[in-house]
C-alpha atoms as a PDB file:
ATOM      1  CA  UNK A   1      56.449  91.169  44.456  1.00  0.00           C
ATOM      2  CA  UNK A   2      55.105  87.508  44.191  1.00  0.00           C
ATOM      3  CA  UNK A   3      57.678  84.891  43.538  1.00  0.00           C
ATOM      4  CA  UNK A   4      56.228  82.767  39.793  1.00  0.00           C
ATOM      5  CA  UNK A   5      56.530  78.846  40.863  1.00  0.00           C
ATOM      6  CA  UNK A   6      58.923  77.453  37.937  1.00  0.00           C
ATOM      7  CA  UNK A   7      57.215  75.150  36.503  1.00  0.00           C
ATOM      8  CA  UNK A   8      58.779  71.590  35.942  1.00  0.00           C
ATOM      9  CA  UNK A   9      59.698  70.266  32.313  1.00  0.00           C
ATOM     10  CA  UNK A  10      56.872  67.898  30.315  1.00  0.00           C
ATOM     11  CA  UNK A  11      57.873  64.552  31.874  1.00  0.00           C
ATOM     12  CA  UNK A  12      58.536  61.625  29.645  1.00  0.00           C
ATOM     13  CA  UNK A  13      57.124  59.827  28.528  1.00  0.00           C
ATOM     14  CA  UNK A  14      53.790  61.766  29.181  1.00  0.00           C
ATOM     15  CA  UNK A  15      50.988  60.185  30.209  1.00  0.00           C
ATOM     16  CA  UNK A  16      47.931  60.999  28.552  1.00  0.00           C
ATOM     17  CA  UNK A  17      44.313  60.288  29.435  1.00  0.00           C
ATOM     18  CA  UNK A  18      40.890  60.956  27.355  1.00  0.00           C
ATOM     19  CA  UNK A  19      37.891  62.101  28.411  1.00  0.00           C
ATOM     20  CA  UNK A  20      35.337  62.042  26.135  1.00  0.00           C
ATOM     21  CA  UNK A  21      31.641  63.411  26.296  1.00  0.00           C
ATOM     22  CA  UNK A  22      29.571  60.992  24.325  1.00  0.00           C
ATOM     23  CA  UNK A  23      26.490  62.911  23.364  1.00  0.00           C
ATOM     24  CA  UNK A  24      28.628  65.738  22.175  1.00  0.00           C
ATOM     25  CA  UNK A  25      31.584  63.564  20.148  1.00  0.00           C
ATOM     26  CA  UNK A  26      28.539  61.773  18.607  1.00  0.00           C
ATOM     27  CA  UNK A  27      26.664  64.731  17.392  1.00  0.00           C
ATOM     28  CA  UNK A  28      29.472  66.392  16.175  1.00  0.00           C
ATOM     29  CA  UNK A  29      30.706  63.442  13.756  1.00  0.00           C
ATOM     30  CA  UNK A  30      27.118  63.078  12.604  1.00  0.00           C
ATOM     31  CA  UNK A  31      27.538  66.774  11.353  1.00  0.00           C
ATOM     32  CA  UNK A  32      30.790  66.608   9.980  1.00  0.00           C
ATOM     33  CA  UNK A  33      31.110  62.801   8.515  1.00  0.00           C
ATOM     34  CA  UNK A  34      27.678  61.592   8.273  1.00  0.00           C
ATOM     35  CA  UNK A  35      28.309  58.694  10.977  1.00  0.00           C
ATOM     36  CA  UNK A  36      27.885  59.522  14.462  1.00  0.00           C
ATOM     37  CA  UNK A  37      30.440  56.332  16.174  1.00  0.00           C
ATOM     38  CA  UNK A  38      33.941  56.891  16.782  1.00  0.00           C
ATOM     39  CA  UNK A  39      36.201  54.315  18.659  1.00  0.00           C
ATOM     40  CA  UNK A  40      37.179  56.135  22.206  1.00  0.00           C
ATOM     41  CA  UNK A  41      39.933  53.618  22.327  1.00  0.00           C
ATOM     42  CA  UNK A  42      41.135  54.129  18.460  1.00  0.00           C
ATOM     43  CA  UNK A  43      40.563  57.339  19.114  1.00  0.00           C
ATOM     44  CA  UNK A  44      42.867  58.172  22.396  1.00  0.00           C
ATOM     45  CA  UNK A  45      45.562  55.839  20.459  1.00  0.00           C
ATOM     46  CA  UNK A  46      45.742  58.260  17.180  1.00  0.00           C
ATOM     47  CA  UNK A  47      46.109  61.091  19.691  1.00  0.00           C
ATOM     48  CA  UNK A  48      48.822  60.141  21.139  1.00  0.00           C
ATOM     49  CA  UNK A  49      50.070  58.861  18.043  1.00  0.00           C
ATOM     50  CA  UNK A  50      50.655  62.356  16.315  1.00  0.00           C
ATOM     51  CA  UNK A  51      51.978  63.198  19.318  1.00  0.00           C
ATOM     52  CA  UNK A  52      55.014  60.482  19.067  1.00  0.00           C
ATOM     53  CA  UNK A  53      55.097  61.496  15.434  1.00  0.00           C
ATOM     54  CA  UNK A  54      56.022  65.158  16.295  1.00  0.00           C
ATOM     55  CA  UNK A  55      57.736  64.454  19.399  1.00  0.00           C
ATOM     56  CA  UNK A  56      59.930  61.488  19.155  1.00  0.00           C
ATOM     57  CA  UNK A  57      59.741  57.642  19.937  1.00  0.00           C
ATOM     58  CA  UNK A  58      58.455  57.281  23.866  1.00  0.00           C
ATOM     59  CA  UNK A  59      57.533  60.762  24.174  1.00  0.00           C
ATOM     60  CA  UNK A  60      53.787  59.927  24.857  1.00  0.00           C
ATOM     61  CA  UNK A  61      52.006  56.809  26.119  1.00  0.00           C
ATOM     62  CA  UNK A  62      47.614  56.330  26.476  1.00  0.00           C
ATOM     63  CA  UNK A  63      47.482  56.100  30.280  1.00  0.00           C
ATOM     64  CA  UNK A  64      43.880  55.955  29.966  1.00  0.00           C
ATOM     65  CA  UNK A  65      40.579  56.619  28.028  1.00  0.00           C
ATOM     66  CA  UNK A  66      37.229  57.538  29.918  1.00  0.00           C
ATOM     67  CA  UNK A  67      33.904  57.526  27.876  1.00  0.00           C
ATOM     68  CA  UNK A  68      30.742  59.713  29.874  1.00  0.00           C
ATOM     69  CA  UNK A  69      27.211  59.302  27.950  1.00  0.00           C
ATOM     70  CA  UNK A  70      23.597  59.510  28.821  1.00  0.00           C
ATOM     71  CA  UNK A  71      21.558  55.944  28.854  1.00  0.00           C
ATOM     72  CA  UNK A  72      17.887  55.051  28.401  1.00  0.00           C
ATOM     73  CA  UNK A  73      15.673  53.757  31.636  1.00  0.00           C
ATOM     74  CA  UNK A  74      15.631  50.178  30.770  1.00  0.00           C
ATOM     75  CA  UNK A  75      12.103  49.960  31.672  1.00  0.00           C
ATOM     76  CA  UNK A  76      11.038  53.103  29.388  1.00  0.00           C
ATOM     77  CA  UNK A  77      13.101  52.508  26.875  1.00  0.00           C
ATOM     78  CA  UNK A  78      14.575  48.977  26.265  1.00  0.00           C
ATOM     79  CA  UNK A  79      15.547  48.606  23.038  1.00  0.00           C
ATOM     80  CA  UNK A  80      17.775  51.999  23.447  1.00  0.00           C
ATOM     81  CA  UNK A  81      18.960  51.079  26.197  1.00  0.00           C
ATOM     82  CA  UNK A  82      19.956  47.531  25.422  1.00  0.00           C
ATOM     83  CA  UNK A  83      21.735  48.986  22.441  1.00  0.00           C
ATOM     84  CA  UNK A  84      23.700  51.599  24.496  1.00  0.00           C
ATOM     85  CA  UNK A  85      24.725  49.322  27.369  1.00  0.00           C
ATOM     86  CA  UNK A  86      26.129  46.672  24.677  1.00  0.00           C
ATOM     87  CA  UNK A  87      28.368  49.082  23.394  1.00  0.00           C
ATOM     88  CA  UNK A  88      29.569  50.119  26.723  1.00  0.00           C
ATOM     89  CA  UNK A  89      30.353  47.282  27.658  1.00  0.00           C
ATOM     90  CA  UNK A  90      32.812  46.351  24.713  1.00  0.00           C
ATOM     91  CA  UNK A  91      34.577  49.209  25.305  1.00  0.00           C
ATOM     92  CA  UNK A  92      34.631  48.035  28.649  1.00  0.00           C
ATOM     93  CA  UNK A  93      36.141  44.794  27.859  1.00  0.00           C
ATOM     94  CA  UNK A  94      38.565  46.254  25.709  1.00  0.00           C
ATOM     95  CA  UNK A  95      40.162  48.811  28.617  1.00  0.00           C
ATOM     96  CA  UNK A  96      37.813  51.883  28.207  1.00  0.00           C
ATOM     97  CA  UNK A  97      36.499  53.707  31.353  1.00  0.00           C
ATOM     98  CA  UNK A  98      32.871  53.852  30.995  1.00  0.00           C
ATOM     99  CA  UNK A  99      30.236  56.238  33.346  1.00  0.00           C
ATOM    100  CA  UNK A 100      26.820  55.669  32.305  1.00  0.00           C
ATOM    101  CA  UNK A 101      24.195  58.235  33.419  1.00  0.00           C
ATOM    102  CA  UNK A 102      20.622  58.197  33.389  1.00  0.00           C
ATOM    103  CA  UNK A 103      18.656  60.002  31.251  1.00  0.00           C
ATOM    104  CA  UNK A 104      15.777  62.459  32.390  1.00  0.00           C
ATOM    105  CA  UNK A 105      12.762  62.830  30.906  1.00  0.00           C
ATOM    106  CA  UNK A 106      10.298  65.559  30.813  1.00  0.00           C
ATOM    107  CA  UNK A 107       5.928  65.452  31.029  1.00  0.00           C
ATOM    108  CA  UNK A 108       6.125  64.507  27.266  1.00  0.00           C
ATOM    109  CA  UNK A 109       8.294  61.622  27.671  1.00  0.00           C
ATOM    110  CA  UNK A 110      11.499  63.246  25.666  1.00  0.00           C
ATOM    111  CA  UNK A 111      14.593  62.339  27.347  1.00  0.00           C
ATOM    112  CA  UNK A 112      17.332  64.817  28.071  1.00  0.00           C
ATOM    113  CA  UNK A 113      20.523  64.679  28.770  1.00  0.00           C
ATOM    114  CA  UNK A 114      21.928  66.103  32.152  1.00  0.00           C
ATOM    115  CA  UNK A 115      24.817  65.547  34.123  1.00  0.00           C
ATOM    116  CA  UNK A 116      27.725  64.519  32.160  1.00  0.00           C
ATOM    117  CA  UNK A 117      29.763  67.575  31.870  1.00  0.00           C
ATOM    118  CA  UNK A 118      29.053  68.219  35.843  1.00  0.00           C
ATOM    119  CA  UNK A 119      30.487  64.632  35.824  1.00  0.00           C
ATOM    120  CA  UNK A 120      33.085  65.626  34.165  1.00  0.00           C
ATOM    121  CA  UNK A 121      34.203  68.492  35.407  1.00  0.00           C
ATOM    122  CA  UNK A 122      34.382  66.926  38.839  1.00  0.00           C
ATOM    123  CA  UNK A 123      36.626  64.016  37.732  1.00  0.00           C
ATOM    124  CA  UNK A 124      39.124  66.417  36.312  1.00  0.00           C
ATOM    125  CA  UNK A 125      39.712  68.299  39.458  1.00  0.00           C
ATOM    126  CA  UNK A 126      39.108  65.527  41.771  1.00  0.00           C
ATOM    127  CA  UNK A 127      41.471  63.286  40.117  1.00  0.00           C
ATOM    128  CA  UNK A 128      44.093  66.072  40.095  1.00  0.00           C
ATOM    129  CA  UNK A 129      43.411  66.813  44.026  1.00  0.00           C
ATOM    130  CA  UNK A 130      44.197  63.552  44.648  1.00  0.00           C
ATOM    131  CA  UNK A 131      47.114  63.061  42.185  1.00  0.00           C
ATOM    132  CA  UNK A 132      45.878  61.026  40.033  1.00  0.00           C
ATOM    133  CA  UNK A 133      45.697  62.788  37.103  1.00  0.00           C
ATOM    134  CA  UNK A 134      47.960  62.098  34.745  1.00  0.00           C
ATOM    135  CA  UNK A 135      50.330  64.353  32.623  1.00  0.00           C
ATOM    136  CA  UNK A 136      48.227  65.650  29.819  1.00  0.00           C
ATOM    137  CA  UNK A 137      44.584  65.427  29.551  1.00  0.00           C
ATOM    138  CA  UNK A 138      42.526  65.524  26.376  1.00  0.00           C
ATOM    139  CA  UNK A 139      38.759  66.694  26.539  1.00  0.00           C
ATOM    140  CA  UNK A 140      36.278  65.989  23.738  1.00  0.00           C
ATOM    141  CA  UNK A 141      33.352  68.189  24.509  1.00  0.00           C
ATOM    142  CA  UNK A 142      32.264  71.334  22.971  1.00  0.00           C
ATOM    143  CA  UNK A 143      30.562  72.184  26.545  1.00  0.00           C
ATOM    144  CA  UNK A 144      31.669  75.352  27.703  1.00  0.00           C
ATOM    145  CA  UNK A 145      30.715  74.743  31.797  1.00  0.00           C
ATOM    146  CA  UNK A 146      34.081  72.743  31.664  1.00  0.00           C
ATOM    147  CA  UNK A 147      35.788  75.569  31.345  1.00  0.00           C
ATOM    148  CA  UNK A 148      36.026  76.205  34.882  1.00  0.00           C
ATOM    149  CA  UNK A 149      37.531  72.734  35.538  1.00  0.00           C
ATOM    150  CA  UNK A 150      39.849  73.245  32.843  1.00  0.00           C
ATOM    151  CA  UNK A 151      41.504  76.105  34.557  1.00  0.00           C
ATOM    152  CA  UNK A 152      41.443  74.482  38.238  1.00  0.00           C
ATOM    153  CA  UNK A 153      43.240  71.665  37.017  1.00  0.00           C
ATOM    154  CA  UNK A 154      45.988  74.247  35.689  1.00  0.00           C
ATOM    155  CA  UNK A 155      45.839  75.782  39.216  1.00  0.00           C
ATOM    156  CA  UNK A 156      46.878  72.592  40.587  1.00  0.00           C
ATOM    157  CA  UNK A 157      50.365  72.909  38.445  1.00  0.00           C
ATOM    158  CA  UNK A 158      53.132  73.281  41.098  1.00  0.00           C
ATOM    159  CA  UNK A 159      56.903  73.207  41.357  1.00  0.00           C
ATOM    160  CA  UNK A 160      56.941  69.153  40.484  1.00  0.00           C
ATOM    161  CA  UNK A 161      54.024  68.312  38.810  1.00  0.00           C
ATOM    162  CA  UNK A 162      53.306  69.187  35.466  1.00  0.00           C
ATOM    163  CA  UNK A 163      49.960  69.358  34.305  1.00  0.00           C
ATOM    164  CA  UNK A 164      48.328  70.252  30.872  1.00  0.00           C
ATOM    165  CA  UNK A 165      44.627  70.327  29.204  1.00  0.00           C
ATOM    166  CA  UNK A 166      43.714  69.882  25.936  1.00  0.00           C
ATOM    167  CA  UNK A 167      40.495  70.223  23.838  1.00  0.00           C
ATOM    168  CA  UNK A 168      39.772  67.985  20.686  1.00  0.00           C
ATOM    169  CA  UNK A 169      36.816  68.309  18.235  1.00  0.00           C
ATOM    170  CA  UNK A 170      35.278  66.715  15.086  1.00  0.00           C
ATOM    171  CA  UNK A 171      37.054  69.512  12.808  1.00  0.00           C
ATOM    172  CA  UNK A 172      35.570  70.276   8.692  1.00  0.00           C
ATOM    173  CA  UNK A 173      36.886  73.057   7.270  1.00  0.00           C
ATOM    174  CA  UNK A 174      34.002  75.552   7.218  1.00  0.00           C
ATOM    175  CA  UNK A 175      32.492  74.366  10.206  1.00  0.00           C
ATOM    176  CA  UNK A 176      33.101  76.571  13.446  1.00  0.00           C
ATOM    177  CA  UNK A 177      33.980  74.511  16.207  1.00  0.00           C
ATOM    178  CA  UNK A 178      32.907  75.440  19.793  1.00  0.00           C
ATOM    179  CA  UNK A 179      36.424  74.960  21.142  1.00  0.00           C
ATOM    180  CA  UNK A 180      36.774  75.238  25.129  1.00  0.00           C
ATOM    181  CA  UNK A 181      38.686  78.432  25.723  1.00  0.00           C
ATOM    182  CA  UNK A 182      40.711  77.454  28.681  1.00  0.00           C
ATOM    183  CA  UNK A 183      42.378  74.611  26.982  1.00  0.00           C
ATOM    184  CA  UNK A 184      45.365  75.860  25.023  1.00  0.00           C
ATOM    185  CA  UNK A 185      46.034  73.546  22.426  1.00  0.00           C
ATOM    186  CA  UNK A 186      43.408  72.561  20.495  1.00  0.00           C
ATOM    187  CA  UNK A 187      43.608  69.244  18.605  1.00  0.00           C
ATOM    188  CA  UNK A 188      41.314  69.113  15.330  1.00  0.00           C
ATOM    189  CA  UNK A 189      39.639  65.449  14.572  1.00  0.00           C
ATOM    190  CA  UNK A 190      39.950  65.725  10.934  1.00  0.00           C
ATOM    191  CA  UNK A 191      38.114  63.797   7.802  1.00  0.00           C
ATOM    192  CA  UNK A 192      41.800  61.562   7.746  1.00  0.00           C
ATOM    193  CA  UNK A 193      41.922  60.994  11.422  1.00  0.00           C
ATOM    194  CA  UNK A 194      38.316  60.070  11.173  1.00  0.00           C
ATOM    195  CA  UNK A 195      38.624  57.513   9.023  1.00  0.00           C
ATOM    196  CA  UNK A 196      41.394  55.832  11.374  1.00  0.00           C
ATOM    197  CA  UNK A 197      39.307  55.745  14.337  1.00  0.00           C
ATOM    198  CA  UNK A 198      35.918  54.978  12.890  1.00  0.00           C
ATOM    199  CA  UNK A 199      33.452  52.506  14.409  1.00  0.00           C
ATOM    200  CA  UNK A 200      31.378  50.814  12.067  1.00  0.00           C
ATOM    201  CA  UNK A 201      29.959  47.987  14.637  1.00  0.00           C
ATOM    202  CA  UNK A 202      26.061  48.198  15.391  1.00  0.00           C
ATOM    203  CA  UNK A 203      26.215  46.852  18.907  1.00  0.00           C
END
Protein backbone atom coordinates (compact mmCIF):
# COMPACT_ATOMS: atom_id res chain seq x y z
CA UNK A 1 0.00 0.00 0.00
CA UNK A 2 1.61 3.42 -0.98
CA UNK A 3 2.46 5.68 1.87
CA UNK A 4 0.29 9.56 0.94
CA UNK A 5 3.22 12.33 1.51
CA UNK A 6 1.48 14.71 4.26
CA UNK A 7 1.39 17.61 2.89
CA UNK A 8 2.77 20.75 4.82
CA UNK A 9 0.35 23.60 6.15
CA UNK A 10 -0.22 26.98 3.73
CA UNK A 11 2.85 28.92 4.90
CA UNK A 12 2.45 32.47 6.01
CA UNK A 13 2.38 34.74 4.87
CA UNK A 14 1.86 33.16 1.33
CA UNK A 15 3.48 34.33 -1.39
CA UNK A 16 1.56 34.85 -4.36
CA UNK A 17 2.59 35.45 -7.96
CA UNK A 18 0.38 36.34 -11.24
CA UNK A 19 0.62 35.20 -14.41
CA UNK A 20 -1.37 36.71 -16.75
CA UNK A 21 -2.02 35.90 -20.56
CA UNK A 22 -2.53 39.22 -22.22
CA UNK A 23 -4.42 38.44 -25.37
CA UNK A 24 -6.83 36.36 -23.41
CA UNK A 25 -7.38 38.89 -20.11
CA UNK A 26 -7.87 41.57 -22.84
CA UNK A 27 -10.47 39.88 -24.87
CA UNK A 28 -12.30 38.74 -22.13
CA UNK A 29 -12.83 42.33 -20.43
CA UNK A 30 -13.73 43.66 -23.86
CA UNK A 31 -16.68 41.08 -23.68
CA UNK A 32 -17.69 41.52 -20.32
CA UNK A 33 -16.99 45.48 -19.53
CA UNK A 34 -16.67 47.05 -22.81
CA UNK A 35 -12.85 48.08 -22.14
CA UNK A 36 -10.29 45.66 -22.93
CA UNK A 37 -7.12 47.21 -20.25
CA UNK A 38 -6.80 46.00 -16.88
CA UNK A 39 -3.81 46.98 -14.56
CA UNK A 40 -1.67 43.51 -14.05
CA UNK A 41 -0.21 45.27 -11.10
CA UNK A 42 -3.76 46.64 -9.63
CA UNK A 43 -4.86 43.64 -10.54
CA UNK A 44 -2.41 40.99 -8.61
CA UNK A 45 -2.81 43.63 -5.56
CA UNK A 46 -6.86 43.20 -5.33
CA UNK A 47 -6.14 39.47 -5.43
CA UNK A 48 -4.34 39.22 -2.77
CA UNK A 49 -6.31 41.72 -1.16
CA UNK A 50 -9.57 39.54 -0.75
CA UNK A 51 -7.39 37.14 0.23
CA UNK A 52 -6.14 39.22 3.51
CA UNK A 53 -9.77 40.18 3.81
CA UNK A 54 -10.88 36.51 4.32
CA UNK A 55 -7.81 35.33 5.82
CA UNK A 56 -6.45 37.72 8.29
CA UNK A 57 -3.82 40.63 8.39
CA UNK A 58 -0.29 39.11 6.82
CA UNK A 59 -1.83 36.09 5.56
CA UNK A 60 -0.91 36.92 1.86
CA UNK A 61 1.72 39.16 0.27
CA UNK A 62 2.16 39.92 -4.07
CA UNK A 63 5.54 38.21 -4.50
CA UNK A 64 5.26 38.93 -8.04
CA UNK A 65 3.17 39.75 -11.21
CA UNK A 66 4.23 38.41 -14.78
CA UNK A 67 2.40 39.86 -17.90
CA UNK A 68 2.92 37.36 -21.41
CA UNK A 69 1.39 39.12 -24.71
CA UNK A 70 1.94 38.94 -28.39
CA UNK A 71 3.74 42.21 -30.09
CA UNK A 72 3.71 43.65 -33.62
CA UNK A 73 7.10 43.39 -35.97
CA UNK A 74 8.18 46.89 -35.61
CA UNK A 75 8.98 47.05 -39.16
CA UNK A 76 5.38 45.65 -40.32
CA UNK A 77 3.58 47.18 -38.00
CA UNK A 78 4.90 50.32 -36.17
CA UNK A 79 2.34 52.15 -34.90
CA UNK A 80 1.02 48.78 -33.03
CA UNK A 81 3.88 48.03 -32.00
CA UNK A 82 5.05 51.33 -30.63
CA UNK A 83 1.80 51.38 -28.74
CA UNK A 84 2.27 47.87 -27.20
CA UNK A 85 5.93 48.24 -26.22
CA UNK A 86 5.01 51.69 -24.36
CA UNK A 87 2.73 50.01 -22.25
CA UNK A 88 5.09 47.30 -21.43
CA UNK A 89 7.37 49.15 -20.47
CA UNK A 90 5.38 51.14 -17.70
CA UNK A 91 4.47 48.18 -16.26
CA UNK A 92 7.94 47.49 -16.38
CA UNK A 93 8.96 50.47 -14.52
CA UNK A 94 6.43 50.02 -12.07
CA UNK A 95 7.66 46.17 -10.96
CA UNK A 96 5.67 44.04 -13.54
CA UNK A 97 7.41 41.05 -15.27
CA UNK A 98 6.94 41.55 -18.86
CA UNK A 99 7.67 38.64 -21.89
CA UNK A 100 6.98 40.07 -25.14
CA UNK A 101 6.55 37.63 -28.07
CA UNK A 102 6.46 38.11 -31.61
CA UNK A 103 3.65 37.89 -33.54
CA UNK A 104 3.29 35.56 -36.72
CA UNK A 105 1.75 36.36 -39.62
CA UNK A 106 0.21 34.38 -42.31
CA UNK A 107 0.34 34.89 -46.65
CA UNK A 108 -2.40 37.58 -46.06
CA UNK A 109 -0.52 39.57 -43.67
CA UNK A 110 -2.99 38.81 -40.47
CA UNK A 111 -1.01 38.36 -37.46
CA UNK A 112 -1.58 35.54 -35.03
CA UNK A 113 -0.83 34.92 -31.91
CA UNK A 114 1.38 31.82 -30.93
CA UNK A 115 3.43 30.95 -28.18
CA UNK A 116 2.35 32.47 -25.03
CA UNK A 117 0.58 29.76 -23.27
CA UNK A 118 3.65 27.29 -24.36
CA UNK A 119 5.51 30.19 -22.61
CA UNK A 120 3.64 29.86 -19.98
CA UNK A 121 3.27 26.65 -19.24
CA UNK A 122 7.02 26.23 -19.21
CA UNK A 123 7.62 29.00 -16.62
CA UNK A 124 5.23 27.37 -14.25
CA UNK A 125 6.98 24.10 -14.10
CA UNK A 126 10.37 25.37 -14.64
CA UNK A 127 10.16 27.83 -11.95
CA UNK A 128 8.78 25.14 -9.60
CA UNK A 129 11.76 22.61 -10.68
CA UNK A 130 13.99 24.98 -9.65
CA UNK A 131 12.20 26.29 -6.50
CA UNK A 132 11.36 29.27 -7.36
CA UNK A 133 7.93 29.27 -7.46
CA UNK A 134 6.32 30.77 -4.95
CA UNK A 135 3.40 29.63 -2.63
CA UNK A 136 0.28 30.20 -4.60
CA UNK A 137 0.07 30.97 -8.17
CA UNK A 138 -2.76 32.74 -9.95
CA UNK A 139 -3.31 32.11 -13.81
CA UNK A 140 -5.42 34.43 -15.98
CA UNK A 141 -5.96 32.52 -19.14
CA UNK A 142 -8.92 30.74 -20.38
CA UNK A 143 -6.33 28.42 -22.45
CA UNK A 144 -6.92 24.99 -21.74
CA UNK A 145 -3.12 23.56 -22.97
CA UNK A 146 -2.13 24.92 -19.44
CA UNK A 147 -3.80 22.46 -17.97
CA UNK A 148 -1.09 20.10 -18.09
CA UNK A 149 1.29 22.55 -16.34
CA UNK A 150 -1.22 23.20 -13.86
CA UNK A 151 -1.17 19.69 -12.62
CA UNK A 152 2.82 19.22 -12.84
CA UNK A 153 3.26 22.03 -10.70
CA UNK A 154 0.86 20.16 -8.10
CA UNK A 155 3.10 17.08 -8.68
CA UNK A 156 5.94 18.99 -7.47
CA UNK A 157 4.03 19.38 -3.86
CA UNK A 158 6.19 17.38 -1.37
CA UNK A 159 6.54 16.86 2.35
CA UNK A 160 7.87 20.76 2.83
CA UNK A 161 6.79 22.67 0.16
CA UNK A 162 3.45 23.70 -0.36
CA UNK A 163 2.28 24.55 -3.59
CA UNK A 164 -1.17 25.72 -5.01
CA UNK A 165 -2.73 26.95 -8.55
CA UNK A 166 -5.34 29.09 -9.14
CA UNK A 167 -7.39 30.25 -12.19
CA UNK A 168 -8.97 33.84 -12.43
CA UNK A 169 -11.32 35.17 -15.19
CA UNK A 170 -13.25 38.31 -16.31
CA UNK A 171 -16.59 36.85 -14.61
CA UNK A 172 -20.55 38.46 -15.81
CA UNK A 173 -23.16 36.64 -14.64
CA UNK A 174 -24.56 34.89 -17.72
CA UNK A 175 -21.43 34.57 -19.36
CA UNK A 176 -19.76 30.98 -19.23
CA UNK A 177 -16.31 31.24 -18.40
CA UNK A 178 -13.73 28.76 -19.85
CA UNK A 179 -12.24 28.06 -16.43
CA UNK A 180 -8.95 25.77 -16.45
CA UNK A 181 -10.02 22.51 -14.89
CA UNK A 182 -6.93 21.60 -13.04
CA UNK A 183 -6.89 24.69 -10.98
CA UNK A 184 -9.14 24.25 -7.97
CA UNK A 185 -10.17 27.45 -6.88
CA UNK A 186 -11.39 29.59 -9.23
CA UNK A 187 -11.31 33.36 -8.57
CA UNK A 188 -14.11 35.40 -10.56
CA UNK A 189 -12.93 39.12 -11.82
CA UNK A 190 -16.19 40.68 -11.23
CA UNK A 191 -17.94 44.14 -12.62
CA UNK A 192 -16.75 45.63 -8.75
CA UNK A 193 -13.30 44.24 -8.88
CA UNK A 194 -13.13 45.59 -12.36
CA UNK A 195 -13.66 48.82 -11.64
CA UNK A 196 -10.71 48.74 -8.93
CA UNK A 197 -8.18 47.57 -11.24
CA UNK A 198 -9.11 49.36 -14.41
CA UNK A 199 -6.61 51.01 -16.76
CA UNK A 200 -7.80 53.89 -18.47
CA UNK A 201 -4.19 55.18 -19.84
CA UNK A 202 -3.75 55.09 -23.79
CA UNK A 203 -0.03 54.44 -23.81
Amino acid sequence: MAVMTPIPPRPLPTRVVLFIDGQNLYNRCKDRFSWPWIDPLLLGKALVDDDIATHGPGSHCLAGVRYYTGIHDANRRPKEHGLMYRRLQAYDSRGVQTFPIPLRYDFTGKAREKGVDVRIAIDLTRLGQKGSLRHRQIVVSEDSDLNPAISDVYGLRDGERWIAVENALPYQQGAHPRWLTEAPRKRRIDAAMFARVKDPNHY
